[in-house]
C-alpha atoms as a PDB file:
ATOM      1  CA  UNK A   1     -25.758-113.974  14.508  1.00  0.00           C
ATOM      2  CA  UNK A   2     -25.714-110.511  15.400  1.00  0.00           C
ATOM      3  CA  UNK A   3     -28.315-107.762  14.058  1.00  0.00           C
ATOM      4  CA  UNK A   4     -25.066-106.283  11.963  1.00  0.00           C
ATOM      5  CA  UNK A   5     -24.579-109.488  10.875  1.00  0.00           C
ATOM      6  CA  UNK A   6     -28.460-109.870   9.682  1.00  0.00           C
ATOM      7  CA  UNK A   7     -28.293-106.504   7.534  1.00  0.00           C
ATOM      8  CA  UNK A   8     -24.721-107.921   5.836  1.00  0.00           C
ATOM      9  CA  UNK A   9     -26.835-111.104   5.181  1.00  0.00           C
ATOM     10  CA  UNK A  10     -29.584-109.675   3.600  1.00  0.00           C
ATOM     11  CA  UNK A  11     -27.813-107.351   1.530  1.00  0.00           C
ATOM     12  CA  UNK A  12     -26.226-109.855   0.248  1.00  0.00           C
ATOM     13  CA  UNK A  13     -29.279-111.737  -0.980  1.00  0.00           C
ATOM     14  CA  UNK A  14     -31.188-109.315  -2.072  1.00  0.00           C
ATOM     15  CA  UNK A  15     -28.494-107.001  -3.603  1.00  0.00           C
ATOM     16  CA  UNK A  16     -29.605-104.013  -1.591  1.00  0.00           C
ATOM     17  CA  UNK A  17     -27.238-101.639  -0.200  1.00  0.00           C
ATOM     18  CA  UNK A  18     -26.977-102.364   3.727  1.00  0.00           C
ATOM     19  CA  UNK A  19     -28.216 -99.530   4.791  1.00  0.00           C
ATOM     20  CA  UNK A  20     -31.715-100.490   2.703  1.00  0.00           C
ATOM     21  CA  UNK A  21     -31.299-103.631   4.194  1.00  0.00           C
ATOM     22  CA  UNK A  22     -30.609-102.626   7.503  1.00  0.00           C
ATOM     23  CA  UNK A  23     -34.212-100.148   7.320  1.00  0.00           C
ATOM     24  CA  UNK A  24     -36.515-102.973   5.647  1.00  0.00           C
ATOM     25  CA  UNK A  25     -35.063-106.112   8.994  1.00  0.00           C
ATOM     26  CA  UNK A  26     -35.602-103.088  11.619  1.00  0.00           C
ATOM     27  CA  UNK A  27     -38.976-102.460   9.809  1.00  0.00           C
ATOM     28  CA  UNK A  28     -39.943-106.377  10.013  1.00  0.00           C
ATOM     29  CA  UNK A  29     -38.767-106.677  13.468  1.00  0.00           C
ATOM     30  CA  UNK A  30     -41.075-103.556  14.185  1.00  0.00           C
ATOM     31  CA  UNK A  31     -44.219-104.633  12.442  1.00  0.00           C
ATOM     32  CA  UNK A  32     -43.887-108.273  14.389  1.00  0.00           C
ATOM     33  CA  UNK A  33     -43.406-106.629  18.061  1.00  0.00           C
ATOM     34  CA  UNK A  34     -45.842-103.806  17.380  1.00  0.00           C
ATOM     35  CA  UNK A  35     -48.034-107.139  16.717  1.00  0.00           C
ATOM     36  CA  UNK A  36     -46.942-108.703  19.679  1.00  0.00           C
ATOM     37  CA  UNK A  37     -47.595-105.502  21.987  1.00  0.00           C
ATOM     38  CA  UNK A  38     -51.154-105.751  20.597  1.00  0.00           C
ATOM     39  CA  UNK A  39     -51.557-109.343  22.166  1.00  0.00           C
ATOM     40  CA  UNK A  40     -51.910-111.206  17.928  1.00  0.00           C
ATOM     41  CA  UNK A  41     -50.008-114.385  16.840  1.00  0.00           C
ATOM     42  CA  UNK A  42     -47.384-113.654  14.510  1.00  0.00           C
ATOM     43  CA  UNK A  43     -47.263-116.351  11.856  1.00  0.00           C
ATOM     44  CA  UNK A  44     -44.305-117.053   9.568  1.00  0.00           C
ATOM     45  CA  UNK A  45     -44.901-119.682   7.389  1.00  0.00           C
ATOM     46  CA  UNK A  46     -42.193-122.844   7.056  1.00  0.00           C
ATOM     47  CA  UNK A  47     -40.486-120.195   9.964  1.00  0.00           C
ATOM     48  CA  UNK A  48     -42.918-120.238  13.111  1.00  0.00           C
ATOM     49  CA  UNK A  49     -45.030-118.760  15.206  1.00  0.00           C
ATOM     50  CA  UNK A  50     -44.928-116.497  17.615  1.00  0.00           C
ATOM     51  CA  UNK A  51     -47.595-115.832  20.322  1.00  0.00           C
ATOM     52  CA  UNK A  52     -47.990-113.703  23.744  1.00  0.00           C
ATOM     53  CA  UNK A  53     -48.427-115.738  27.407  1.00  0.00           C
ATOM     54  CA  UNK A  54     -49.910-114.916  30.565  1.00  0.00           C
ATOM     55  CA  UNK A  55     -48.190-115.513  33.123  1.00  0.00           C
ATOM     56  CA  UNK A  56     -49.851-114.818  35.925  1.00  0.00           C
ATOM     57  CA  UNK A  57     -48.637-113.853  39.828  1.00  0.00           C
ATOM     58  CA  UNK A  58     -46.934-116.934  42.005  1.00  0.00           C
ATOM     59  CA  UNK A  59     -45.075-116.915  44.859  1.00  0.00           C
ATOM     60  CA  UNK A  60     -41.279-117.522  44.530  1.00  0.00           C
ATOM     61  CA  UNK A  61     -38.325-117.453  47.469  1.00  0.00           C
ATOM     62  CA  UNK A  62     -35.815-115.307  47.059  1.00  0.00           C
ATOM     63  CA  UNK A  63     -32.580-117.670  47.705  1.00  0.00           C
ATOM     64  CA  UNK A  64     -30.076-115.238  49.395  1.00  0.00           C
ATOM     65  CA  UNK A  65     -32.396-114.743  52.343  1.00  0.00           C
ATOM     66  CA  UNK A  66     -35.377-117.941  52.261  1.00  0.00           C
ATOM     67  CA  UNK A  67     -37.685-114.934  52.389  1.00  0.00           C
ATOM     68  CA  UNK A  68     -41.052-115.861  50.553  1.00  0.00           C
ATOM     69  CA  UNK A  69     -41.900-113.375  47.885  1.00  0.00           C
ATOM     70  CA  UNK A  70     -44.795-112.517  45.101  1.00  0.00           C
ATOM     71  CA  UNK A  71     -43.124-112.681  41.801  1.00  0.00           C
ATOM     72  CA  UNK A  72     -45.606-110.208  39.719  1.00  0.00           C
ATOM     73  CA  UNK A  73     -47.826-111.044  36.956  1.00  0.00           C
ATOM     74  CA  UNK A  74     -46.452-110.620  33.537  1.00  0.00           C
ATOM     75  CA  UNK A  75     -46.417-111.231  29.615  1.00  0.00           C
ATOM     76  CA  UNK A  76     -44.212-113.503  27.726  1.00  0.00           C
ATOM     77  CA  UNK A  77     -43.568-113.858  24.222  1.00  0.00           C
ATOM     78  CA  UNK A  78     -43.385-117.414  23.227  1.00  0.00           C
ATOM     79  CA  UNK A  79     -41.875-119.522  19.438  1.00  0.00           C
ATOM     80  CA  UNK A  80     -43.293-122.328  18.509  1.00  0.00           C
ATOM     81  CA  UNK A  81     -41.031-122.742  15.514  1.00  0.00           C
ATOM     82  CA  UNK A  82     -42.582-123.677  11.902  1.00  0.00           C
ATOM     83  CA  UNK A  83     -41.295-127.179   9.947  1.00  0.00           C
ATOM     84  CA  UNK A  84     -39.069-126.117   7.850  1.00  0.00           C
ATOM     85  CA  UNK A  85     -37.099-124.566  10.211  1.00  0.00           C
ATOM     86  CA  UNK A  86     -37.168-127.457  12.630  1.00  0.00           C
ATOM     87  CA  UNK A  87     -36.022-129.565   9.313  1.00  0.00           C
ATOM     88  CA  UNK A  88     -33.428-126.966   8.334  1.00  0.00           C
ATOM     89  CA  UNK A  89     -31.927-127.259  12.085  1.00  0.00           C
ATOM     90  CA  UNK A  90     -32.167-131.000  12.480  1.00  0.00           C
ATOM     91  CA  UNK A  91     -30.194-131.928   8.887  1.00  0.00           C
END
């Protein structure tokens, strides 16, 4: 499913126009990174959760040449998803 695809969905449901629709998934999707940026857990109830990693600095190969390189630290973003979802997808 495509974002497009998302507004068209939710219009539907709700009976909003799509362009509402379209403002109020970009404004969800907004409130739950601007979350994310600030290192909090995101919890969506019967959805899932989702939480920032550390991962920190290892040491990797790069396969074209065998030369041994330091893949840098970084952040991940990481879904644990809820019951109800894991129901919904397992029916």
């Amino acid at each position: 499913m495509t974002l497009d695809e998302l507004n068209k969905e939710v219009a539907d449901a709700t009976g909003m126009t799509k362009a509402s629709a379209s403002k109020a998934v970009h404004a969800v999707l907004a409130s739950i990174q601007k979350a994310l940026a600030k290192g909090q857990k995101v919890s969506i109830a019967g959805f899932g959760v989702f939480e920032v990693t550390h991962r920190p600095a290892r040491k990797g190969r790069n396969p074209r040449t065998g030369e041994t390189i330091t893949i840098p630290a970084a952040n991940a973003v990481r879904f644990k998803p809820g019951k109800g979802l894991r129901e919904a997808v397992n029916k």
